[in-house]
Protein backbone atom coordinates (compact mmCIF):
# COMPACT_ATOMS: atom_id res chain seq x y z
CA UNK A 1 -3.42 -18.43 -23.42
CA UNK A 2 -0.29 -17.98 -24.76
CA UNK A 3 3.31 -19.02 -23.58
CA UNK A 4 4.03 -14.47 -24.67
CA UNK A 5 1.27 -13.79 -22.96
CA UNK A 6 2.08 -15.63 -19.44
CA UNK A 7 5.03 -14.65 -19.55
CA UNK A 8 3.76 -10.76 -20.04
CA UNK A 9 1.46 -11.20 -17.40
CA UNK A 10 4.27 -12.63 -14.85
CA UNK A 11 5.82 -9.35 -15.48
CA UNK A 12 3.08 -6.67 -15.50
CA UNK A 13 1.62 -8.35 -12.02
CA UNK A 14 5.07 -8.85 -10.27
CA UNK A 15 4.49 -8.32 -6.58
CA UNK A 16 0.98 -7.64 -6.97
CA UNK A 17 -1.58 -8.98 -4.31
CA UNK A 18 -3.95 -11.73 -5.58
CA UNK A 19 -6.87 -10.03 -5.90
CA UNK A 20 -4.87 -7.17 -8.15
CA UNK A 21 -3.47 -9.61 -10.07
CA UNK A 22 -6.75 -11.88 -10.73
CA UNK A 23 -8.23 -8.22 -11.66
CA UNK A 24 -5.26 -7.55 -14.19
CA UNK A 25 -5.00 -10.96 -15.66
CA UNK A 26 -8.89 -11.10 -16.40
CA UNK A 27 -8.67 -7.03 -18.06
CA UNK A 28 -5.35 -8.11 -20.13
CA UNK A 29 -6.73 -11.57 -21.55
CA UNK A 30 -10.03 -9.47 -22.53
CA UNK A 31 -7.72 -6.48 -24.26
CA UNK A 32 -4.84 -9.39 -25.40
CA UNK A 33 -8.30 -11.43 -27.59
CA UNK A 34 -9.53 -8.48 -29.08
CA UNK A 35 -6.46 -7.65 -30.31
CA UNK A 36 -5.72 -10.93 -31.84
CA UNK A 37 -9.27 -11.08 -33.20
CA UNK A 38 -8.85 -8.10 -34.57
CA UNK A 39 -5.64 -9.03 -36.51
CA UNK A 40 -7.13 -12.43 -37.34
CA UNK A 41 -9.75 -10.61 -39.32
CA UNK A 42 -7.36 -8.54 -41.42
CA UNK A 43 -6.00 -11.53 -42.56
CA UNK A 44 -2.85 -12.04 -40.41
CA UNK A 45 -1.42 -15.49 -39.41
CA UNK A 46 -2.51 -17.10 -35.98
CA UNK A 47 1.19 -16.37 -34.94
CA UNK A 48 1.55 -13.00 -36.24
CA UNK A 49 -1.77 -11.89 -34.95
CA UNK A 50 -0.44 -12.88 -31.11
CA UNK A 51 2.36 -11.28 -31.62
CA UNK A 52 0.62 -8.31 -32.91
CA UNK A 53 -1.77 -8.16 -30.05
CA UNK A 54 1.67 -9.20 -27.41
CA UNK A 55 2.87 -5.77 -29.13
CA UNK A 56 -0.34 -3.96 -28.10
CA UNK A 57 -0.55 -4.31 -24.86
CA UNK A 58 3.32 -2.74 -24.88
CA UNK A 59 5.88 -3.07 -21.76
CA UNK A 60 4.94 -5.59 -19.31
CA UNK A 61 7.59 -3.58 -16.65
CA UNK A 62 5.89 -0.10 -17.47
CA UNK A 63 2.42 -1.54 -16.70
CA UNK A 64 3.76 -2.93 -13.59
CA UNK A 65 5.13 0.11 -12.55
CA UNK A 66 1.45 1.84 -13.16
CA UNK A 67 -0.15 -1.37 -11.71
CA UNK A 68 1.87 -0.75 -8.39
CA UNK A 69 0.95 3.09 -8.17
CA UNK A 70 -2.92 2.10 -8.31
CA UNK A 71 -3.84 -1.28 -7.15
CA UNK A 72 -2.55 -3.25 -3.92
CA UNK A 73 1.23 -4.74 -3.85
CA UNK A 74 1.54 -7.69 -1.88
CA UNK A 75 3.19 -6.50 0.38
CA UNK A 76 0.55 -3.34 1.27
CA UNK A 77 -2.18 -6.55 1.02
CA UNK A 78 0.07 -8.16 4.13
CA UNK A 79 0.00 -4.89 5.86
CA UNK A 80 -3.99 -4.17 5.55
CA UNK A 81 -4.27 -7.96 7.01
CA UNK A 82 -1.99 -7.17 10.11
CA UNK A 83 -3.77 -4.13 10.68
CA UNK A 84 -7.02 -5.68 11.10
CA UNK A 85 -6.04 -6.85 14.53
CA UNK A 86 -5.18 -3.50 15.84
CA UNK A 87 -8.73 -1.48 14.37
CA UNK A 88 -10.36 -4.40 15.87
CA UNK A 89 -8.02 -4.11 19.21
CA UNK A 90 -8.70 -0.57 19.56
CA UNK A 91 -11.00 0.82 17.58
CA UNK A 92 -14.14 -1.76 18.88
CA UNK A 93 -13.48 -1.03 22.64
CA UNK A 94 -14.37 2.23 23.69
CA UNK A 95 -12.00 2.99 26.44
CA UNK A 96 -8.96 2.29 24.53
CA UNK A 97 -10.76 4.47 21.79
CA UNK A 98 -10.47 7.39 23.99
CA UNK A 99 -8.01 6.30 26.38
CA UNK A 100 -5.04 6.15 23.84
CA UNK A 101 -5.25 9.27 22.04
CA UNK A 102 -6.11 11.13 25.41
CA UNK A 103 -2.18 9.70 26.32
CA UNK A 104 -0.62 11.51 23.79
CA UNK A 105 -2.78 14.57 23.95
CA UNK A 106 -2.02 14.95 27.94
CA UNK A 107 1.55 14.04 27.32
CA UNK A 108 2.04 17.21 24.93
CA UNK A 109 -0.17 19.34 26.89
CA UNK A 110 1.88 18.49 30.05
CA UNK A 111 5.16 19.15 27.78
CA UNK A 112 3.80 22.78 26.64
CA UNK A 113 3.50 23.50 30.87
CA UNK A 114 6.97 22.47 31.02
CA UNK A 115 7.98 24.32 28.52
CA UNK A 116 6.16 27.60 30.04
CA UNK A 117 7.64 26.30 33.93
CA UNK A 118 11.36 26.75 32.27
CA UNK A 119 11.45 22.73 33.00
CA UNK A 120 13.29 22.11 29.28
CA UNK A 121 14.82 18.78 29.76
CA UNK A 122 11.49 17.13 31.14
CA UNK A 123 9.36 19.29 28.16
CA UNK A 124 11.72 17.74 25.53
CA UNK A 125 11.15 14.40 26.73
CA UNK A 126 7.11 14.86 27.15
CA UNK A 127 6.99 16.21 23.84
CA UNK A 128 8.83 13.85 22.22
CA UNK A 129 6.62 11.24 24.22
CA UNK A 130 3.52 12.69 23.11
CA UNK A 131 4.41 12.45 19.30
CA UNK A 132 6.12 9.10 19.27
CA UNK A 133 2.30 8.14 20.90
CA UNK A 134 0.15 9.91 18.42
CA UNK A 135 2.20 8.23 15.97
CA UNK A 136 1.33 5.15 17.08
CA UNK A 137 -2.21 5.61 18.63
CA UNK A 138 -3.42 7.36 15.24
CA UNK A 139 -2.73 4.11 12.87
CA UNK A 140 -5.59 1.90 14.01
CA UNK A 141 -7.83 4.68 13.18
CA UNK A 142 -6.39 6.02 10.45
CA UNK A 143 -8.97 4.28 6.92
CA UNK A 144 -6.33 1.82 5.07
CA UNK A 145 -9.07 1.20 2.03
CA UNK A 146 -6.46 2.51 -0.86
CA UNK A 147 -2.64 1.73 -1.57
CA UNK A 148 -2.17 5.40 -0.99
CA UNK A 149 -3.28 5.23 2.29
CA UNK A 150 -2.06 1.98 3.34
CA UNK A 151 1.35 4.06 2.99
CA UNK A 152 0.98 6.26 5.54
CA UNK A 153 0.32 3.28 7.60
CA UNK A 154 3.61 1.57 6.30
CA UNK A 155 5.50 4.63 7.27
CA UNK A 156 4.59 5.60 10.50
CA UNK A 157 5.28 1.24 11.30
CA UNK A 158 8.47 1.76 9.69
CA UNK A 159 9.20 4.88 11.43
CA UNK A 160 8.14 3.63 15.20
CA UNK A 161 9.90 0.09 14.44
CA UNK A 162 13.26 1.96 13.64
CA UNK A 163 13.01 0.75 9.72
CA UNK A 164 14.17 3.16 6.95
CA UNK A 165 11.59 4.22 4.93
CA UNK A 166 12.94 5.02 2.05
CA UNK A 167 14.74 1.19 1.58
CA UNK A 168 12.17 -0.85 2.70
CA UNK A 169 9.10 1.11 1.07
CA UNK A 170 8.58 -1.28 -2.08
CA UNK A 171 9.69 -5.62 -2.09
């Protein structure tokens, strides 16, 4: 490989997890040889044709922006590991299955009563109870297989740990 070439791949795989990165690196080299093959055998110079087949593969930071919309980041990688724990917390025992989401649902149910009682500063509190709980009760169970949904994940964290979304959502 190539000192234009590592360098093109540092860029295009910036922040990527290992396993996108590995999966990048192996599709680029494979797309990166053709090319210069392909240059090679229309008679261009061994430097020429690697700079021909650098030129191919285009901008390294425009790939890495479209590597980041469909593959893991690091950072979503270090998210799907923490949230292991928590499936396997919740999600394997049955009475926390049911018990947690029953929490919020009873806290909003007990919030609309309230609400019909004329009770309004106790309903505002319930309710608000009730969805800060679903929030949190619904991530363990919630499938993190794709960077799309590992987002959600990310934002309800964000959201319940007082982060802003909208700073902290990419490295």
């Amino acid at each position: 490989m190539t000192n234009g070439l590592d360098h093109w791949l540092k860029q295009a795989t910036r922040h990527s997890s290992g396993d996108s990165t590995l999966q990048v690196r192996t599709e680029i080299q494979e797309h990166y040889e053709l090319a210069r093959e392909a240059a090679l055998e229309r008679g261009a110079t061994a430097e020429a044709a690697e700079q021909e087949a650098l030129t191919a593969l285009g901008d390294a930071k425009a790939a890495n922006r479209q590597y980041r919309r469909v593959l893991l980041t690091s950072a979503e990688a270090r998210l799907l590991r923490e949230g292991t724990w928590e499936s396997r917390a919740v999600c394997s025992h049955r009475p926390a299955r049911t018990l947690l989401p029953s929490l919020a649902v009873a806290a909003l149910l007990a919030a609309a009563v309230l609400f019909r009682t004329g009770t309004a500063v106790a309903a505002r509190l319930l309710l608000l109870a009730g969805v800060g709980m679903s929030q949190l009760f619904i991530v363990p169970f919630l499938p993190v297989y794709t960077p799309a949904r590992s987002r959600v994940v990310r934002y309800v964290k964000l959201g319940c740990a007082g982060g802003d979304a909208a700073t902290s959502f990419r490295p």
